[in-house]
N, C-alpha and C. Protein backbone atom coordinates (compact mmCIF):
# COMPACT_ATOMS: atom_id res chain seq x y z
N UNK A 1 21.30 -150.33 -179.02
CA UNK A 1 21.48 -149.99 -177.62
C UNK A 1 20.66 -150.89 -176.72
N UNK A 2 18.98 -150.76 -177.34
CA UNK A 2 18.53 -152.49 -176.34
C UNK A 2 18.89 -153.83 -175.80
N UNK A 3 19.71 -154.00 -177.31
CA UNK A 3 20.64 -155.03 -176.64
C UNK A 3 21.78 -154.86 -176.05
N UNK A 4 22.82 -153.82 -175.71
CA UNK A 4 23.39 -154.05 -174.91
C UNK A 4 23.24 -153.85 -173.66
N UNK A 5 21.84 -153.20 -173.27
CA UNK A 5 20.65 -153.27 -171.86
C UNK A 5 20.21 -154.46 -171.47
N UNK A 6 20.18 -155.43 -172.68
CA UNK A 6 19.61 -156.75 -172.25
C UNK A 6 20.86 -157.42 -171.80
N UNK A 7 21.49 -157.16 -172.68
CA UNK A 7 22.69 -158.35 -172.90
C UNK A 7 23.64 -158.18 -171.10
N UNK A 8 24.01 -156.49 -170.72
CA UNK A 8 23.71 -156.50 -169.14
C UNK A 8 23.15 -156.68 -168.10
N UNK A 9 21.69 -156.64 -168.63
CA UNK A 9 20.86 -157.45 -167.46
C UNK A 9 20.97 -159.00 -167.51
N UNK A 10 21.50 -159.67 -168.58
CA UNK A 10 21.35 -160.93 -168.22
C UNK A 10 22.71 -161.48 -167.82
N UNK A 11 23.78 -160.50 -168.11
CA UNK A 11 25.04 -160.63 -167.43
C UNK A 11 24.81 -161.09 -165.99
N UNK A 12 24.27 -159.75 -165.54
CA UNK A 12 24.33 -159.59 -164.25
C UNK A 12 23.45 -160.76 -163.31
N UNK A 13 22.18 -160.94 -164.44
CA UNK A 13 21.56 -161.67 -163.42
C UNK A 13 22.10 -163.45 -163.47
N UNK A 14 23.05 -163.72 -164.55
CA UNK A 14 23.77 -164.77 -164.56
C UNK A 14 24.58 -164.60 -163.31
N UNK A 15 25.09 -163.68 -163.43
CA UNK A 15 26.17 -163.79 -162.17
C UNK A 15 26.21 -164.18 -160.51
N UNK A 16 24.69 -163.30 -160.55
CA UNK A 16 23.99 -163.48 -159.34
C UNK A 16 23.40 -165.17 -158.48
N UNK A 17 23.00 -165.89 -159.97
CA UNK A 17 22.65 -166.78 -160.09
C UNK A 17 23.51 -167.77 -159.59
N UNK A 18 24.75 -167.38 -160.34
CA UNK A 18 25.70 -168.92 -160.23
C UNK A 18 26.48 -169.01 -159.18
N UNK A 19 26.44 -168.29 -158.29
CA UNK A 19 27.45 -168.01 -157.17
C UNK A 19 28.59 -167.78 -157.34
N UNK A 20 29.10 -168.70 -156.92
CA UNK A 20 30.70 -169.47 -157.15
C UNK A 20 31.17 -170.00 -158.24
N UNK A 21 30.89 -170.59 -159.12
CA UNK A 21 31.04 -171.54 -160.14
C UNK A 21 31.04 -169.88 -161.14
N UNK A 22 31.48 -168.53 -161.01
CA UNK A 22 31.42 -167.52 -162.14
C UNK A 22 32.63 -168.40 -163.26
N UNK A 23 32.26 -167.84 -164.70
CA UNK A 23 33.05 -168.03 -165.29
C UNK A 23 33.82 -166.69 -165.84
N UNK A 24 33.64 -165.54 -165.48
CA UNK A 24 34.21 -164.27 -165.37
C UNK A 24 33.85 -163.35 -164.11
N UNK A 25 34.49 -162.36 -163.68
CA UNK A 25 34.49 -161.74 -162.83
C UNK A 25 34.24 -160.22 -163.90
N UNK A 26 33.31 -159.07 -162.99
CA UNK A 26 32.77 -158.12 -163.94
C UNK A 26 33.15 -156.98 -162.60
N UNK A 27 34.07 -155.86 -163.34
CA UNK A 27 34.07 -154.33 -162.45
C UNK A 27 33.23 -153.33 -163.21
N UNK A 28 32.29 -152.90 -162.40
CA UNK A 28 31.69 -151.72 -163.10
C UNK A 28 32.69 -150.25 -162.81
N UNK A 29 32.37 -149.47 -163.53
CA UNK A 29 33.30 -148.16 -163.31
C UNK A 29 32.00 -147.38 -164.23
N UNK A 30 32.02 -145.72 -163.50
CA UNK A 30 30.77 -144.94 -163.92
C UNK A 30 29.54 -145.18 -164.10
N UNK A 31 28.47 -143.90 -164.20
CA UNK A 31 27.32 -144.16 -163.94
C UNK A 31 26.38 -143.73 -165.03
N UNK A 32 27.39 -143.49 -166.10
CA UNK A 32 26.70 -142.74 -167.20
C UNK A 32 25.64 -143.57 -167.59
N UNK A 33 24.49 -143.00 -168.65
CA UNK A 33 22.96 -143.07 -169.13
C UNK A 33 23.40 -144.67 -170.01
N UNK A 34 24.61 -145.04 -170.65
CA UNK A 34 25.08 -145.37 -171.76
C UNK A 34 25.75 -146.67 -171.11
N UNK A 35 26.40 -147.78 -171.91
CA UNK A 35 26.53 -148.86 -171.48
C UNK A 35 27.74 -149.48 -172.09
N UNK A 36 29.20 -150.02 -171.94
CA UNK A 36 29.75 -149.87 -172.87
C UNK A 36 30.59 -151.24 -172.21
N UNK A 37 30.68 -152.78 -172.79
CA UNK A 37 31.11 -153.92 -171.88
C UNK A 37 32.81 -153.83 -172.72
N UNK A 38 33.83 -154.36 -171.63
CA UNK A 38 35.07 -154.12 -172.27
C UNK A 38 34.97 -156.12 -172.03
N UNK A 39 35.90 -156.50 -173.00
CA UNK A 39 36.26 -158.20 -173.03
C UNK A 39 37.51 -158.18 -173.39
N UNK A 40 38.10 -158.52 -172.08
CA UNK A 40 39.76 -158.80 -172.92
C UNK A 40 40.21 -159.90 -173.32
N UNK A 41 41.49 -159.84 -174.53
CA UNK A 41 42.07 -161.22 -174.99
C UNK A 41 41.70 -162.13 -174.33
N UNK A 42 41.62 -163.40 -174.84
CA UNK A 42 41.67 -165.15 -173.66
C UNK A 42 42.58 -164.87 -172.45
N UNK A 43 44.16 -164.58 -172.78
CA UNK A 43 45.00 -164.56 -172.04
C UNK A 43 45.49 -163.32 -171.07
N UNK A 44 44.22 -162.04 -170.97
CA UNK A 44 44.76 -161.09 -170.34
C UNK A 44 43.17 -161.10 -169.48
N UNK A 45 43.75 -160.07 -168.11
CA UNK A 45 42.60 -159.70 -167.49
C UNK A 45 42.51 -158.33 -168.09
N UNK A 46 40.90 -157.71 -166.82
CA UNK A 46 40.17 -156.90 -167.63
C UNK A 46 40.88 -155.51 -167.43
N UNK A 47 42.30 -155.78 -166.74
CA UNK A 47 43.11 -154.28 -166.65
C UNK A 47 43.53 -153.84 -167.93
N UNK A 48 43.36 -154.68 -168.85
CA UNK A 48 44.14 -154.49 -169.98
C UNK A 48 43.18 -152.83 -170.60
N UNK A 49 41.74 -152.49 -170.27
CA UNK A 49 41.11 -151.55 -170.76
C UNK A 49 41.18 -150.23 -169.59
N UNK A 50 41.62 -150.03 -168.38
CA UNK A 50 42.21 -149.45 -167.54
C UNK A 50 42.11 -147.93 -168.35
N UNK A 51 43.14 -147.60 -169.01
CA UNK A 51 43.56 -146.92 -169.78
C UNK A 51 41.71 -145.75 -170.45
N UNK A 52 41.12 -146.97 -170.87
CA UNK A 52 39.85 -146.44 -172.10
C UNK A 52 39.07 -146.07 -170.94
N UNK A 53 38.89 -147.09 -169.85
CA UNK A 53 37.68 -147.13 -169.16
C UNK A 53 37.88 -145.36 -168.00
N UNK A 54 39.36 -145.01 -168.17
CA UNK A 54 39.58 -143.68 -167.10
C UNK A 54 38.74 -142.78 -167.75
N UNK A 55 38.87 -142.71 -169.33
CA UNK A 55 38.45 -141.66 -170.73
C UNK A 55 37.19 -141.53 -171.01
N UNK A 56 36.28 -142.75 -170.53
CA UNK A 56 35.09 -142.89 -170.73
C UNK A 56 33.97 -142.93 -169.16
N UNK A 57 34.88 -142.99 -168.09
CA UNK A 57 33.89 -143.55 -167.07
C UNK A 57 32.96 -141.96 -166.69
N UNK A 58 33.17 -140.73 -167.26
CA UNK A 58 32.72 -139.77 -166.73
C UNK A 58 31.61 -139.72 -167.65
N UNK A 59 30.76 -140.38 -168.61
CA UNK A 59 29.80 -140.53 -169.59
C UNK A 59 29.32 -141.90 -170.13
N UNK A 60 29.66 -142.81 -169.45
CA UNK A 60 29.26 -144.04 -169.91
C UNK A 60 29.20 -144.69 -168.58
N UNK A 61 28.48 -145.96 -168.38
CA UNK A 61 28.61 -147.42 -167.37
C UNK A 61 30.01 -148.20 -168.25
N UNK A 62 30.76 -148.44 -167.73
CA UNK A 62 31.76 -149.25 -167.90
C UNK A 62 31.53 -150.52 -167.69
N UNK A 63 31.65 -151.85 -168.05
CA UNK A 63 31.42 -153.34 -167.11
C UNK A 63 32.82 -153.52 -168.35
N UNK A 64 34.07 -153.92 -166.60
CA UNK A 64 35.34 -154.76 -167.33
C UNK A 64 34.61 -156.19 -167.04
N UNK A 65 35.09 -156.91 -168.44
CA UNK A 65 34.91 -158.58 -167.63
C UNK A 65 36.85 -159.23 -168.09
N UNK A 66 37.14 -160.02 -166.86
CA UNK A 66 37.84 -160.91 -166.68
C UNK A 66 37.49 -162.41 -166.54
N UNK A 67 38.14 -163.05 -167.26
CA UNK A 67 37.58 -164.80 -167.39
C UNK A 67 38.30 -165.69 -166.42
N UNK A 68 37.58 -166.37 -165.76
CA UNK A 68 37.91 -167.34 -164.69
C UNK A 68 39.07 -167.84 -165.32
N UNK A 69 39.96 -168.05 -164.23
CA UNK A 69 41.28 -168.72 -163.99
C UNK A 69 42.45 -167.94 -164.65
N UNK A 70 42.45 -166.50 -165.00
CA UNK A 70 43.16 -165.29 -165.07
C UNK A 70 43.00 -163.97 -164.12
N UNK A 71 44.36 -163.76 -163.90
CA UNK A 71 44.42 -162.20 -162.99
C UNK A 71 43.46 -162.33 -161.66
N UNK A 72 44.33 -163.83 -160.69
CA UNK A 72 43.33 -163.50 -159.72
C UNK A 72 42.24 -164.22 -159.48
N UNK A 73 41.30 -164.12 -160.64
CA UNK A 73 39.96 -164.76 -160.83
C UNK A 73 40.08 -166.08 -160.62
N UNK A 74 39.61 -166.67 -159.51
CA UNK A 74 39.50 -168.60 -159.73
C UNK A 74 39.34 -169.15 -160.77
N UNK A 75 39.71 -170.20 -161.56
CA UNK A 75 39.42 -171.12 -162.16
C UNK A 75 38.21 -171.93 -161.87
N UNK A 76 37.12 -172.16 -162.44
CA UNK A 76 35.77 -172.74 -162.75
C UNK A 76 36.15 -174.05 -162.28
N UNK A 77 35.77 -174.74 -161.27
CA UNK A 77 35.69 -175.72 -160.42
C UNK A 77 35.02 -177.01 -161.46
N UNK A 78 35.41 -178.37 -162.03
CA UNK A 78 34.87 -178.82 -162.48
C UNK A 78 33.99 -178.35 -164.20
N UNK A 79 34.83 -177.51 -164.90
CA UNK A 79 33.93 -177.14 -165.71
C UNK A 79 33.32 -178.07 -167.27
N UNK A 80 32.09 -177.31 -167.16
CA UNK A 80 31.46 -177.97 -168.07
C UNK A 80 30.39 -177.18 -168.79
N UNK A 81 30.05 -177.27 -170.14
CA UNK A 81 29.04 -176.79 -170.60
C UNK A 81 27.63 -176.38 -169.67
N UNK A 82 27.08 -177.05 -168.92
CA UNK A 82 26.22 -176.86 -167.83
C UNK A 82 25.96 -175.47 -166.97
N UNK A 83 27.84 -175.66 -166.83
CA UNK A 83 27.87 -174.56 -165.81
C UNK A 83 28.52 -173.28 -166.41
């Protein structure tokens, strides 16, 4: 469970960090004690967990992630390992 406390705090504080240049976009849903990250296929966004995240958001933190240049999400400007 520590790590998936860490592994969200450094989500988040990546995100914060990079501005613009995200390489996923993250929806939280619920406020539960508990922590639970959804990752969908390469080729789908993060609606694809919609469904789990209704079943769970009344006892868990939800974080959907969607990957740049799907559902919406910009495509990573110039990308590169770096960024």
């Amino acid at each position: 469970m520590t790590k998936v406390i860490l592994f969200t705090v450094l989500i988040s504080v990546s995100v914060s960090l990079t501005g613009q240049n995200d390489s996923f976009s993250i929806t939280k849903t619920g406020t539960g004690k508990q922590t639970i990250l959804f990752i969908p296929g390469f080729a789908c966004s993060g609606n694809v967990w919609t469904e789990t995240v209704e079943e769970l958001k009344e006892n868990y933190s939800c974080y959907t992630l969607t990957l740049a240049g799907f559902a919406d999400v910009p495509p990573v400007k110039n990308p590169s390992f770096e960024n």
